[in-house]
N, C-alpha and C. Protein backbone atom coordinates (compact mmCIF):
# COMPACT_ATOMS: atom_id res chain seq x y z
N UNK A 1 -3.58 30.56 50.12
CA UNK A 1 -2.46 31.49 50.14
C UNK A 1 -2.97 32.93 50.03
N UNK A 2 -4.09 33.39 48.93
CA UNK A 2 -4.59 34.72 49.00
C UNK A 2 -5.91 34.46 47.74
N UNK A 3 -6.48 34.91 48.33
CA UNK A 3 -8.03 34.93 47.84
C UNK A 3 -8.30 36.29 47.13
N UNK A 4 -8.74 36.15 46.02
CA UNK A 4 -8.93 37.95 45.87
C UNK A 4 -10.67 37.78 45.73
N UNK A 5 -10.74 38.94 46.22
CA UNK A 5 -12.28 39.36 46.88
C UNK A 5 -12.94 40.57 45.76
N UNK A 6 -13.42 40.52 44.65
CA UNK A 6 -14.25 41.58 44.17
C UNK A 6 -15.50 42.67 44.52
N UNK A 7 -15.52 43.65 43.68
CA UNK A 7 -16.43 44.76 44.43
C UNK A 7 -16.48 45.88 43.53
N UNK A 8 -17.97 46.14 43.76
CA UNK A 8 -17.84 47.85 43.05
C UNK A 8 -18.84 47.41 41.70
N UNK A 9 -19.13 46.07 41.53
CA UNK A 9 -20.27 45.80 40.39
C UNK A 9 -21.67 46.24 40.68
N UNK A 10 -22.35 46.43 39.22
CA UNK A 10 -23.73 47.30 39.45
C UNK A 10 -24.39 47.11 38.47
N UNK A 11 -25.50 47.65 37.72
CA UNK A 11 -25.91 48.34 36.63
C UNK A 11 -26.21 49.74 36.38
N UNK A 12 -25.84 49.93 35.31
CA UNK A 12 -25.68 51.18 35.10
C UNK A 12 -26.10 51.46 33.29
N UNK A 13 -26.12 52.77 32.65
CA UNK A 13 -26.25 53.10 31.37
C UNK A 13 -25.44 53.06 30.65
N UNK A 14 -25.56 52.78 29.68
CA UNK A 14 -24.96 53.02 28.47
C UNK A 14 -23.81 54.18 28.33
N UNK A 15 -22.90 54.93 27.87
CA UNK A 15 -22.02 55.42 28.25
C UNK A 15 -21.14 55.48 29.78
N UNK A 16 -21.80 55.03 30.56
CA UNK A 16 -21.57 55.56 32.42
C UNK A 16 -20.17 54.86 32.77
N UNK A 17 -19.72 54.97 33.81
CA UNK A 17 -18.68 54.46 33.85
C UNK A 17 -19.09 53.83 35.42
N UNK A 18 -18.01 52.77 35.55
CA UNK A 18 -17.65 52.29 37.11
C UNK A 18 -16.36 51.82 37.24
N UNK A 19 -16.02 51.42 38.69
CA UNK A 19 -14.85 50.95 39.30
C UNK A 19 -14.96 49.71 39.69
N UNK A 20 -14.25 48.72 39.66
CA UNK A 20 -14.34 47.88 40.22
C UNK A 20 -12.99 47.65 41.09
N UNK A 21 -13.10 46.72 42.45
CA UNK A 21 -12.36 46.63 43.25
C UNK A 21 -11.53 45.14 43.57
N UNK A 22 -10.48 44.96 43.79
CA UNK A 22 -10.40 43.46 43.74
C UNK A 22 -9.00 43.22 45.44
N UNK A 23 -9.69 43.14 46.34
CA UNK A 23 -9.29 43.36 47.81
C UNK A 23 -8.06 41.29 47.64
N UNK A 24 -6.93 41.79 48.59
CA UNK A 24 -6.66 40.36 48.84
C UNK A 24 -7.08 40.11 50.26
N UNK A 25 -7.93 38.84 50.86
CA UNK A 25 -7.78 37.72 51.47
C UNK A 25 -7.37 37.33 52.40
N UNK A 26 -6.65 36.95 53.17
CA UNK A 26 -6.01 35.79 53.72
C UNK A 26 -4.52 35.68 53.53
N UNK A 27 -4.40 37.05 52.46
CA UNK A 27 -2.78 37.07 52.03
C UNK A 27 -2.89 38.31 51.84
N UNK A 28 -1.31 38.53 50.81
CA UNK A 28 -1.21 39.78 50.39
C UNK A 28 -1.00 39.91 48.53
N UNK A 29 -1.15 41.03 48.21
CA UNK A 29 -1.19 40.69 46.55
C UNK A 29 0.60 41.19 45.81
N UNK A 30 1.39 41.69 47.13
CA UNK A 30 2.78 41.89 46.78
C UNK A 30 3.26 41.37 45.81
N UNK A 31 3.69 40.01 45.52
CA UNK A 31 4.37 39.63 44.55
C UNK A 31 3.76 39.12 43.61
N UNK A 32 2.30 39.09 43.62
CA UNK A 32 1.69 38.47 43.00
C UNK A 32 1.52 39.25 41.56
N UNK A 33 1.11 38.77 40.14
CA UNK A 33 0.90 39.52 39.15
C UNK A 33 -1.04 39.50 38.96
N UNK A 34 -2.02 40.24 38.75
CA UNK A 34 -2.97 39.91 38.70
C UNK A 34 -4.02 40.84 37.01
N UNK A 35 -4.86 39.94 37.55
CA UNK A 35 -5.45 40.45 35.87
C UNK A 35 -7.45 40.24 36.29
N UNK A 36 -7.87 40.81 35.43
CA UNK A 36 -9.34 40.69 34.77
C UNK A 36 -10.05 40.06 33.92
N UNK A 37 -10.55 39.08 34.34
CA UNK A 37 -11.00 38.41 33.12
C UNK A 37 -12.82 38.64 33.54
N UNK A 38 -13.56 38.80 32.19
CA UNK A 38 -15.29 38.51 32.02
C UNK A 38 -15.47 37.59 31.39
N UNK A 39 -17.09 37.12 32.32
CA UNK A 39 -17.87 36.16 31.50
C UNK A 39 -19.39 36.27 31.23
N UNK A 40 -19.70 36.50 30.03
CA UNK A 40 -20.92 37.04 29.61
C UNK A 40 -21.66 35.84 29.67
N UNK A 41 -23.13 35.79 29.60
CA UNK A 41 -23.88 34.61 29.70
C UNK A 41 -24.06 33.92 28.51
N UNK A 42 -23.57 32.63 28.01
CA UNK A 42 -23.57 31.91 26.99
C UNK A 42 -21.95 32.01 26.22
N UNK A 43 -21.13 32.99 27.00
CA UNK A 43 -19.60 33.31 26.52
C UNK A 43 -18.74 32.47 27.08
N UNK A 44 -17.21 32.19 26.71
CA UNK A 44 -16.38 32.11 27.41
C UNK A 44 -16.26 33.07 28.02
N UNK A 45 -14.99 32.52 29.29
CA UNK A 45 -14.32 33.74 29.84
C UNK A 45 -13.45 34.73 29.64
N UNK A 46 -13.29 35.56 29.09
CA UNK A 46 -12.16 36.20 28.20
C UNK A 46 -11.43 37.21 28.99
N UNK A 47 -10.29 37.69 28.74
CA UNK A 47 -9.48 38.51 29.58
C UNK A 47 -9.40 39.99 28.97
N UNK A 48 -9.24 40.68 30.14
CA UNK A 48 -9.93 41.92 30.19
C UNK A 48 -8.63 43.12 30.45
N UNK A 49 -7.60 42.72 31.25
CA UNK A 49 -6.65 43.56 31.48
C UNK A 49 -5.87 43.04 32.41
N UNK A 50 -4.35 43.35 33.02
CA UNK A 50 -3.50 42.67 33.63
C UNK A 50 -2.51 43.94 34.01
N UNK A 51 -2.33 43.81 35.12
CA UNK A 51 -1.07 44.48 35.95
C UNK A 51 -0.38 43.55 36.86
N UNK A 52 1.07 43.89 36.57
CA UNK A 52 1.96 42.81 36.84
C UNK A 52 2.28 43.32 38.76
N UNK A 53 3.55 42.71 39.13
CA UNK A 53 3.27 42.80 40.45
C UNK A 53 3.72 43.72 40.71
N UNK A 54 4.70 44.57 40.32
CA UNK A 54 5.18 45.87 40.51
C UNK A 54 4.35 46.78 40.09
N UNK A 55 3.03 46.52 39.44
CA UNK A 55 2.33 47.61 38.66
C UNK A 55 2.48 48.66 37.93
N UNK A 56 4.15 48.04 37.15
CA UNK A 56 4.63 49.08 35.87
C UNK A 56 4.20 48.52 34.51
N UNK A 57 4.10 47.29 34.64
CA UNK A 57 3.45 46.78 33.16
C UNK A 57 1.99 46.70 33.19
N UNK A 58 1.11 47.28 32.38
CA UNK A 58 -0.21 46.71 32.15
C UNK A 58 -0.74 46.42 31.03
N UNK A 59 -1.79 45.44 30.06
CA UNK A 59 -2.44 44.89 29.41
C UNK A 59 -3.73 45.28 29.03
N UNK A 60 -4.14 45.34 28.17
CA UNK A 60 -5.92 45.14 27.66
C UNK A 60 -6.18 44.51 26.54
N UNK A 61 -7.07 43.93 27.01
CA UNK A 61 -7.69 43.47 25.55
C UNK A 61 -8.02 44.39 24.76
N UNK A 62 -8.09 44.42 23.13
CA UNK A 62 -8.35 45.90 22.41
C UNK A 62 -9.62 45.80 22.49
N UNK A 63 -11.18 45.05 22.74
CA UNK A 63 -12.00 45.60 23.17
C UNK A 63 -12.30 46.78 24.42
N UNK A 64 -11.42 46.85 24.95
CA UNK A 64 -11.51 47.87 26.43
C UNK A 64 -10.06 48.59 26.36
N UNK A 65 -9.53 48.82 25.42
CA UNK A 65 -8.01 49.55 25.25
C UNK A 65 -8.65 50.92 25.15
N UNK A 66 -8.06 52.08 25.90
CA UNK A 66 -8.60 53.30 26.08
C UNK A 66 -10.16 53.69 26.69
N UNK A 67 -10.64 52.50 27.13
CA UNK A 67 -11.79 52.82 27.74
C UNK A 67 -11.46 52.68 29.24
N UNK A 68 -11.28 51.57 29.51
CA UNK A 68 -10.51 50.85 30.92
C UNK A 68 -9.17 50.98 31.20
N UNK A 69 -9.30 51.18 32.82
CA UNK A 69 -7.65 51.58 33.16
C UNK A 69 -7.54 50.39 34.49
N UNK A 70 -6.76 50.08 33.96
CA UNK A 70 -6.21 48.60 35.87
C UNK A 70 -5.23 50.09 36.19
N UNK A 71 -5.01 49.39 37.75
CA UNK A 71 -4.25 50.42 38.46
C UNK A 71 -4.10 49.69 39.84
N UNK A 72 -2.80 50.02 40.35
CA UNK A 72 -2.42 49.27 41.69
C UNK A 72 -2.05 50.21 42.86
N UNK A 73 -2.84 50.83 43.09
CA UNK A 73 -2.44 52.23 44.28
C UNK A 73 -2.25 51.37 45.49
N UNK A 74 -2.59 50.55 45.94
CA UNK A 74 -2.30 49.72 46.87
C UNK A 74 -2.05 48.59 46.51
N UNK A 75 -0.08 48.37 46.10
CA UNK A 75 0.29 47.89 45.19
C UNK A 75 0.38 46.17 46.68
N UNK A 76 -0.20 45.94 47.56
CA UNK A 76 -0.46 45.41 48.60
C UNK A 76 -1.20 44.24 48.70
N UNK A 77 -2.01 45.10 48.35
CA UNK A 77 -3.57 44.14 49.11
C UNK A 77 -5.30 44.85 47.94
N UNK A 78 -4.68 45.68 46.77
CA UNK A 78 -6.03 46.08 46.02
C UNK A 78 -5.63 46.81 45.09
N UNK A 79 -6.59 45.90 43.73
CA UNK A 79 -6.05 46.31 42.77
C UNK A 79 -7.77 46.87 41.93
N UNK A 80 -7.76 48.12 40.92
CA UNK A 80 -8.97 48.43 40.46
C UNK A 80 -9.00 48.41 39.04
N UNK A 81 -10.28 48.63 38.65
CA UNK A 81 -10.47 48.33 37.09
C UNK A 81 -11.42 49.73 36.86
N UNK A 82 -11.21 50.71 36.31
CA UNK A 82 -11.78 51.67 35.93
C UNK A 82 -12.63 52.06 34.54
N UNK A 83 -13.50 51.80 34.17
CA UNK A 83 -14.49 51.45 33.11
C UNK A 83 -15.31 52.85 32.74
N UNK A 84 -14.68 53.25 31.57
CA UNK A 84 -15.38 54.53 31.04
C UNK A 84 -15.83 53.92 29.80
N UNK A 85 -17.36 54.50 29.42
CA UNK A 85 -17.82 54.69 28.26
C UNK A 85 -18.58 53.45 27.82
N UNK A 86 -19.26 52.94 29.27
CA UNK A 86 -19.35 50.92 29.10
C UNK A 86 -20.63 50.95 28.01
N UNK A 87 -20.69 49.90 27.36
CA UNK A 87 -21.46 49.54 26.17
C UNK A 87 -22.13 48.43 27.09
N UNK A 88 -23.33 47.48 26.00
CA UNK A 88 -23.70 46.65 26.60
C UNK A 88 -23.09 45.77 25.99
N UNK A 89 -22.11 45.49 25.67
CA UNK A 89 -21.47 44.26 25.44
C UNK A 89 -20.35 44.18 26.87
N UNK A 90 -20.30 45.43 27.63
CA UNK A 90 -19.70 44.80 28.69
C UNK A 90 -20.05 44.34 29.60
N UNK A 91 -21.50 44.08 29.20
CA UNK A 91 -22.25 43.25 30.25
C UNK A 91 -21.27 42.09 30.63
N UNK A 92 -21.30 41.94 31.98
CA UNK A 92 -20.37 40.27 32.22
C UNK A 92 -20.29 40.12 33.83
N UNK A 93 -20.19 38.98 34.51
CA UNK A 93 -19.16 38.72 35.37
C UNK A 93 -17.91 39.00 35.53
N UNK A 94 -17.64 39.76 36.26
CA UNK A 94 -15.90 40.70 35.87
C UNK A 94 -15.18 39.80 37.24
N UNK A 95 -13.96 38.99 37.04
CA UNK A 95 -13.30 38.06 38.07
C UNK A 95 -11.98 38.71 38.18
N UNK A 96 -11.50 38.39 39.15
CA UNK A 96 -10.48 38.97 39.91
C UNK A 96 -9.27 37.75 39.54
N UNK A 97 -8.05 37.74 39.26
CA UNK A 97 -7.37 36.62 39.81
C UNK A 97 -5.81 36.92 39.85
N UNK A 98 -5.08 36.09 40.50
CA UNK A 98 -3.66 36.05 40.92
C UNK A 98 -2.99 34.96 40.49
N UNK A 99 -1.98 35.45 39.69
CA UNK A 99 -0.44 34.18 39.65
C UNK A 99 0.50 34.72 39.82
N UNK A 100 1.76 33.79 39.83
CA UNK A 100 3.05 34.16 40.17
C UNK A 100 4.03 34.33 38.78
N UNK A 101 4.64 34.94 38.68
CA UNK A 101 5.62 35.02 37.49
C UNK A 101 4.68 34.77 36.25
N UNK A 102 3.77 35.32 36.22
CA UNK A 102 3.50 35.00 34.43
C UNK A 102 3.95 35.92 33.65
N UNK A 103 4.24 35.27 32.64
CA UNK A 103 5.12 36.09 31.53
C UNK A 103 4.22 36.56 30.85
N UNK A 104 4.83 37.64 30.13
CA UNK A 104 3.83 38.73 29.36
C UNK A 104 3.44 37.94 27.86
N UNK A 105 3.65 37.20 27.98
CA UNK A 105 3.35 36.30 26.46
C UNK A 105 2.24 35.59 27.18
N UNK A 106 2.07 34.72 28.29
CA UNK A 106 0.88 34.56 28.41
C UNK A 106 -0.13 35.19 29.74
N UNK A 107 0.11 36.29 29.89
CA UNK A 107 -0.67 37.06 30.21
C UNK A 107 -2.11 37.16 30.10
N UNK A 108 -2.91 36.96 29.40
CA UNK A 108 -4.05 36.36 28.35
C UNK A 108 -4.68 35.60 29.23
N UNK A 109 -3.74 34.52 29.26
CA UNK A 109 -4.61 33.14 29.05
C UNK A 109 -4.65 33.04 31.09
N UNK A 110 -6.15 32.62 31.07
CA UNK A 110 -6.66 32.07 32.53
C UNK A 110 -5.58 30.94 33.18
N UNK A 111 -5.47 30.39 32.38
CA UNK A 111 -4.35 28.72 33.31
C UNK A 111 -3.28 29.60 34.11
N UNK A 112 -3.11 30.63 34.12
CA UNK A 112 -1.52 31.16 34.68
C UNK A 112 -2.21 31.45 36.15
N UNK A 113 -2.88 32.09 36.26
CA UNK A 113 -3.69 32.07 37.44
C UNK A 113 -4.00 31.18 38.44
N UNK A 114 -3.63 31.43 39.44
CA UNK A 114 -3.60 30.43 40.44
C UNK A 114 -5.12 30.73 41.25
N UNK A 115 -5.33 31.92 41.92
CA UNK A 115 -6.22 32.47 43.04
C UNK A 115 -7.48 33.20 42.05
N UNK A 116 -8.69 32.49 42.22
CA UNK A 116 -9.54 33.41 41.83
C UNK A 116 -11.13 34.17 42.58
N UNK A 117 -11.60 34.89 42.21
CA UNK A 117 -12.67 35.56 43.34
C UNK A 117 -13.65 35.06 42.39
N UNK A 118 -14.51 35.25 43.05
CA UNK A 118 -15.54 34.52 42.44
C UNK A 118 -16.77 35.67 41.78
N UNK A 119 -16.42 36.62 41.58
CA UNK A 119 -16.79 37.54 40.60
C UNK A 119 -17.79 38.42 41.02
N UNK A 120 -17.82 39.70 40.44
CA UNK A 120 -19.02 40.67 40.26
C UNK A 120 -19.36 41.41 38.99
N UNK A 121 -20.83 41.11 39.26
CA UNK A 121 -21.69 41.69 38.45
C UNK A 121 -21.84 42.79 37.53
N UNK A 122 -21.95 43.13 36.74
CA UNK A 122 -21.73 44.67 35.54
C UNK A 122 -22.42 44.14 34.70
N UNK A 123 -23.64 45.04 34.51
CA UNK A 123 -24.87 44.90 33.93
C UNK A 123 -24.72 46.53 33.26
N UNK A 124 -25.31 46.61 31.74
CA UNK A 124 -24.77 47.56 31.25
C UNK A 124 -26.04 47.84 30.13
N UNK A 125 -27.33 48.62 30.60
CA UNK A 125 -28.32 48.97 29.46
C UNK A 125 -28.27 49.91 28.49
N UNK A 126 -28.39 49.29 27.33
CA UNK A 126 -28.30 50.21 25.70
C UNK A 126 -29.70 51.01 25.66
């Protein structure tokens, strides 16, 4: 139905910032609600931030609250993750994914997610 496609991962320093990109697929990301989740090596996957499908509600985990901004300028087909001030704990696999109607109570949690990309890279030296 729609694939989301990631982009914009790197390494970089300690304070630096990046963008990441999360393109739809094979579809479109219109009605869809989508979010951020990382996975560090030896971690679960944990969730990172969420913008709903209208892109008036958004989420963070309070590890990345005021550092990171989601944003839906192409409230369509691409949604971004804006990363100021990265530490090396944000080292991770940063994943892209899409569901339909999830409610803001579980927002969080990965199972709501239907469509996922199969991730990029953010490597982050102290």
């Amino acid at each position: 139905q729609v694939q989301p496609v990631e982009s914009g991962g790197g390494s970089v320093q300690a304070g630096d910032s990046l963008t990441l990109s999360c393109a739809a697929s094979g579809g479109t990301f219109r009605m869809y609600d989508l979010a951020w989740f990382r996975q560090a090596p030896g971690k679960e996957r944990e969730f990172v931030s969420s913008i709903n499908w209208s892109g008036d509600t958004v989420a963070y985990d309070p590890s990345v609250m005021g550092r990171f901004t989601v944003s839906r300028i192409n409230a369509n087909d691409t949604i971004y993750l804006l990363m100021n001030s990265l530490t090396y704990e944000d080292t991770a696999v940063y994943f892209c994914a899409a569901g339909e109607h999830v409610s803001v109570f579980h927002r969080r949690n990965e199972e709501v997610y239907d469509f996922w990309g199969r991730g990029t890279q953010v490597t982050v030296s102290s």
